[in-house]
C-alpha atoms as a PDB file:
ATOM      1  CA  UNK A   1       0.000   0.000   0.000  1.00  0.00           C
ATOM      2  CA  UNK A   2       1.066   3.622  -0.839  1.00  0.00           C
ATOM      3  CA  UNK A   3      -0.112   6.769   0.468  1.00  0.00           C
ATOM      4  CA  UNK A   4       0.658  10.745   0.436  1.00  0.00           C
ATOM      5  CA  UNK A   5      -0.560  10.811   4.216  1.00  0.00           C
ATOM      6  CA  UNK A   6      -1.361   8.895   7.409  1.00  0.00           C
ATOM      7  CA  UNK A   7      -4.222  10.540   9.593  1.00  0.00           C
ATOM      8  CA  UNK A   8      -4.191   9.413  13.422  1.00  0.00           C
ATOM      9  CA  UNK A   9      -7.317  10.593  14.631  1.00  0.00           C
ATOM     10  CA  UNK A  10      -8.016   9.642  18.596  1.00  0.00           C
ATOM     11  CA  UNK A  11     -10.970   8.906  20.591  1.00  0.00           C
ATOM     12  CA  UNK A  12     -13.237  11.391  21.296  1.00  0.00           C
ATOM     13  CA  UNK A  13     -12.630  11.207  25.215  1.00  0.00           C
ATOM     14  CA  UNK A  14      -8.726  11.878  24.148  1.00  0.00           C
ATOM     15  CA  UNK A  15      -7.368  15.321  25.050  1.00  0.00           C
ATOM     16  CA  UNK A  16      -3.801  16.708  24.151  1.00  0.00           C
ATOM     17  CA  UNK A  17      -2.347  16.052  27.545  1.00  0.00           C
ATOM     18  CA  UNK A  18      -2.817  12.106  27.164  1.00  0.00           C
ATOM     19  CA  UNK A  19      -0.060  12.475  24.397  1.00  0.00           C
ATOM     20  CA  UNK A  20       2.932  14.158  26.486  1.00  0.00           C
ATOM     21  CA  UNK A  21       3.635  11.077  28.259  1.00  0.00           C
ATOM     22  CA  UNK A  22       4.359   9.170  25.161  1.00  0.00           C
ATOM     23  CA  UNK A  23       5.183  12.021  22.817  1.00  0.00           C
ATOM     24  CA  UNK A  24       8.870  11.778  23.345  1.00  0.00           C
ATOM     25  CA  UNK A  25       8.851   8.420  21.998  1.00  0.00           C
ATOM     26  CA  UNK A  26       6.500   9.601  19.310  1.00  0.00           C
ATOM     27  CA  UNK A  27       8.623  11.910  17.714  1.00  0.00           C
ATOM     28  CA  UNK A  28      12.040  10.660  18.392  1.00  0.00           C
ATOM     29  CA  UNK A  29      10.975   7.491  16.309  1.00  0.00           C
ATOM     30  CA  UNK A  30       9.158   9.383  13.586  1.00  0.00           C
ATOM     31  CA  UNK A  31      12.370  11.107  12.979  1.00  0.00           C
ATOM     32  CA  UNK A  32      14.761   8.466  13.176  1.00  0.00           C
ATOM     33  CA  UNK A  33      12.692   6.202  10.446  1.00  0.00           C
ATOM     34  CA  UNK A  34      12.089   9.118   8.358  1.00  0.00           C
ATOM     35  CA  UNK A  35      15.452   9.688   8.512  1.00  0.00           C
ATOM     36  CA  UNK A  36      15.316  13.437   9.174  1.00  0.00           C
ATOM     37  CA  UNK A  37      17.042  13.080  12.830  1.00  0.00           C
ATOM     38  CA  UNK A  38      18.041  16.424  13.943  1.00  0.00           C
ATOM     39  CA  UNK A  39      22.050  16.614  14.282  1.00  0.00           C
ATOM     40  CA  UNK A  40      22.162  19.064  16.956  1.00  0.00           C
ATOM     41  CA  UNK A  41      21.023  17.210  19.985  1.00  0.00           C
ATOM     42  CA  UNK A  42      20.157  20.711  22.227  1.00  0.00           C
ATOM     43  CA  UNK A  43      18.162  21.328  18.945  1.00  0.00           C
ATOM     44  CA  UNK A  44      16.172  18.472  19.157  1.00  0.00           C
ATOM     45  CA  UNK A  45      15.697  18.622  23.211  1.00  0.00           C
ATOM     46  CA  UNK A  46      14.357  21.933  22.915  1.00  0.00           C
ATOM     47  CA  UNK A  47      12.204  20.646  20.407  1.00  0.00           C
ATOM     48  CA  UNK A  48      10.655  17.557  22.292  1.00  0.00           C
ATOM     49  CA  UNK A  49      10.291  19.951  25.346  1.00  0.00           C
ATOM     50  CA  UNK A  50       8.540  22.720  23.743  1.00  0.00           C
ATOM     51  CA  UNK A  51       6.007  19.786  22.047  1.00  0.00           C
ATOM     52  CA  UNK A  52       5.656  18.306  25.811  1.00  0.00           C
ATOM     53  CA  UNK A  53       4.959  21.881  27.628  1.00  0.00           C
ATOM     54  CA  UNK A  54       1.968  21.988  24.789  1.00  0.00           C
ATOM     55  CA  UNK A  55       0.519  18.952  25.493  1.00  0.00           C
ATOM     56  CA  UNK A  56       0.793  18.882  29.210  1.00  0.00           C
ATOM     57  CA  UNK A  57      -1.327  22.427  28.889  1.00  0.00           C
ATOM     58  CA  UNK A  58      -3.838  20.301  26.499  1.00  0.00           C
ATOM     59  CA  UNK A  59      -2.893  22.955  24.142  1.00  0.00           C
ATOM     60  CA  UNK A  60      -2.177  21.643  20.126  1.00  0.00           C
ATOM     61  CA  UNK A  61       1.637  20.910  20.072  1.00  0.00           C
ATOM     62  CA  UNK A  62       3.793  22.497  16.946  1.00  0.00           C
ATOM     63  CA  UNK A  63       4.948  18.554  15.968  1.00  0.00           C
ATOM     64  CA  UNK A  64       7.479  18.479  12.992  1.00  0.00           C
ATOM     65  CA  UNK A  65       6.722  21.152  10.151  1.00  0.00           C
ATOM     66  CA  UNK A  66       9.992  21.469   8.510  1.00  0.00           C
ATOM     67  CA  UNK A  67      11.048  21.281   5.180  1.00  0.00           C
ATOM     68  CA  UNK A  68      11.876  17.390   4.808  1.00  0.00           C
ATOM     69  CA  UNK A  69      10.716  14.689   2.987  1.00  0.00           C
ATOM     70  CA  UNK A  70       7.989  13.822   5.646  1.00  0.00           C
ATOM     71  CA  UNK A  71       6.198  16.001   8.427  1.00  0.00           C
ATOM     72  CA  UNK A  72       4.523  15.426  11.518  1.00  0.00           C
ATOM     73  CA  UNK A  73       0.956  17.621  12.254  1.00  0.00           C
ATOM     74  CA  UNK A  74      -1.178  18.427  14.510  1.00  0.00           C
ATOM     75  CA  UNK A  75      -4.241  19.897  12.364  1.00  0.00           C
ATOM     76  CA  UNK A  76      -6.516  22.362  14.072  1.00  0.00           C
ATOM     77  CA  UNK A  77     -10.252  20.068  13.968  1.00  0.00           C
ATOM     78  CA  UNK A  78     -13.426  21.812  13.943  1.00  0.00           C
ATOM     79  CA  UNK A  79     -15.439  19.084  15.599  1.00  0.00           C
ATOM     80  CA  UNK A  80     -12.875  19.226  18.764  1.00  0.00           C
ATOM     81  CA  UNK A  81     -11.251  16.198  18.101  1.00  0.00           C
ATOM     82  CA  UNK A  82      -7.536  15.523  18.663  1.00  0.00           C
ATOM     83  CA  UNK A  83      -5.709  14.222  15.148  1.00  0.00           C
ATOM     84  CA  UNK A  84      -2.101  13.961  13.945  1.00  0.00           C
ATOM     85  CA  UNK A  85      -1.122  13.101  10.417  1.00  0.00           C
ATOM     86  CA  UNK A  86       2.240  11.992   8.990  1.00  0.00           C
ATOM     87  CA  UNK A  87       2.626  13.880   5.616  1.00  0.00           C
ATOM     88  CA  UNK A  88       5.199  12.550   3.011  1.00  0.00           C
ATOM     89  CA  UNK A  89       5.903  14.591  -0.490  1.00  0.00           C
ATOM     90  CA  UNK A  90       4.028  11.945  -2.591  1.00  0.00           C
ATOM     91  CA  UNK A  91       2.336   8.097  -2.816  1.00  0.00           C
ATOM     92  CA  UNK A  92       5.220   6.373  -0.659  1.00  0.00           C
ATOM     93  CA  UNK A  93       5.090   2.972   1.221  1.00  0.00           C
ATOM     94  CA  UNK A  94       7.294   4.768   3.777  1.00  0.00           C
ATOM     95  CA  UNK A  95       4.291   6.929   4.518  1.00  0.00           C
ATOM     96  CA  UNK A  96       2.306   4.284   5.425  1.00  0.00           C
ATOM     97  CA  UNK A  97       5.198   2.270   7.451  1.00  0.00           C
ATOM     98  CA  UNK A  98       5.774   5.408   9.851  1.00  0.00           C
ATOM     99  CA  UNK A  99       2.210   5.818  10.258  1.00  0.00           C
ATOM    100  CA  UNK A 100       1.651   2.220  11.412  1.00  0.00           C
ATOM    101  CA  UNK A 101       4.831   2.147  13.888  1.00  0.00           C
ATOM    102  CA  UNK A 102       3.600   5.318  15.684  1.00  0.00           C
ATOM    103  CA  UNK A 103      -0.010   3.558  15.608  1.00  0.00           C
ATOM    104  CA  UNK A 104       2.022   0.837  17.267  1.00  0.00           C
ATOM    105  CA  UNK A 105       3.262   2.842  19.749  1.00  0.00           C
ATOM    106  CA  UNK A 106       0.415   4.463  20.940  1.00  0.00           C
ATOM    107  CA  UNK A 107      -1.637   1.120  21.132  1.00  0.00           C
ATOM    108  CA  UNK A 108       1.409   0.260  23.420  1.00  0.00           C
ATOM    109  CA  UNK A 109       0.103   2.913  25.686  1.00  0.00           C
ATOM    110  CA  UNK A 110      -3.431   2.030  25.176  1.00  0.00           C
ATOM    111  CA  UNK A 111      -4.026   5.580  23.257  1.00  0.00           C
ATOM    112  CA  UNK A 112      -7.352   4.604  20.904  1.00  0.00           C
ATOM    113  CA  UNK A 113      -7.390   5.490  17.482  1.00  0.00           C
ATOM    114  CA  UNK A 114      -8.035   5.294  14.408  1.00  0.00           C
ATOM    115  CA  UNK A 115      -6.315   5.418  11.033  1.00  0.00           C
ATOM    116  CA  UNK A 116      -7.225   6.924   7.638  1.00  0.00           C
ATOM    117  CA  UNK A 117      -5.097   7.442   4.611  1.00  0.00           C
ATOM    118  CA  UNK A 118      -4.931  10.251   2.346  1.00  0.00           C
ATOM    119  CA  UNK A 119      -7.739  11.948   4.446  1.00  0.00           C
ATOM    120  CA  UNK A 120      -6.447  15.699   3.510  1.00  0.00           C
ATOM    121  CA  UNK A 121      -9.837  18.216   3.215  1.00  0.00           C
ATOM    122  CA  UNK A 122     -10.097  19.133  -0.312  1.00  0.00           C
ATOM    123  CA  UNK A 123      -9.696  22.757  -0.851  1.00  0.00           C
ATOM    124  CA  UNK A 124     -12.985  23.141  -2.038  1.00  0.00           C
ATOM    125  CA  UNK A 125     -14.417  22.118   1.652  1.00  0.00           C
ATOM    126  CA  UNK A 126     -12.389  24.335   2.954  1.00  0.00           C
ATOM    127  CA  UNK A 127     -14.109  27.534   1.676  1.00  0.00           C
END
């Protein structure tokens, strides 16, 4: 299977603070197996920190919206519910394996969810 994006979307009893414990975890691996690890390790710190502080305040984290050949996001919903997507530059099995080993990791830590593919709003629903 090939896709462009992965869509996590949680539970509707999930709020953004039940992420920050595993959110470390989440990110650190999402960047390893995309292969965009950050080379300067206060860099990345800072980053994971600033993601956490978010979270613990149930407040939508930043995630991983650089320039790269995937990206991690945190869309804003309208119906209140709490979503991340992995977002790769075209149709790519890689897409889909990073999207399944997060998925894995947050059924470690009994996070429930569900997972669509290719689910971006078209940009006529969004005006």
């Amino acid at each position: 299977m090939r896709a462009k994006s992965g869509h996590i979307v949680f539970s509707e009893k999930t709020e953004y603070k039940h992420l920050a414990p595993v959110f470390e975890e989440v990110m650190l691996t999402f960047l390893k197996e995309s292969k965009q690890t950050v080379e300067d390790p206060e860099y990345l710190e800072m980053l994971v920190k600033l993601n956490i502080e978010y979270l613990e305040r149930n407040q939508k984290p930043e995630g991983y919206n650089r320039p790269g050949k995937m990206r991690l996001i945190f869309p804003i919903r309208t119906d209140g519910c709490v979503e991340m997507y992995i977002m790769g530059l075209g149709l790519s099995v890689e897409t889909v394996r990073v999207t399944e080993l997060l998925c894995s990791i947050l059924n470690t830590h009994s996070l429930d969810h569900d997972i669509f593919w290719d689910d971006m709003p078209k940009k006529e629903d969004l005006l």
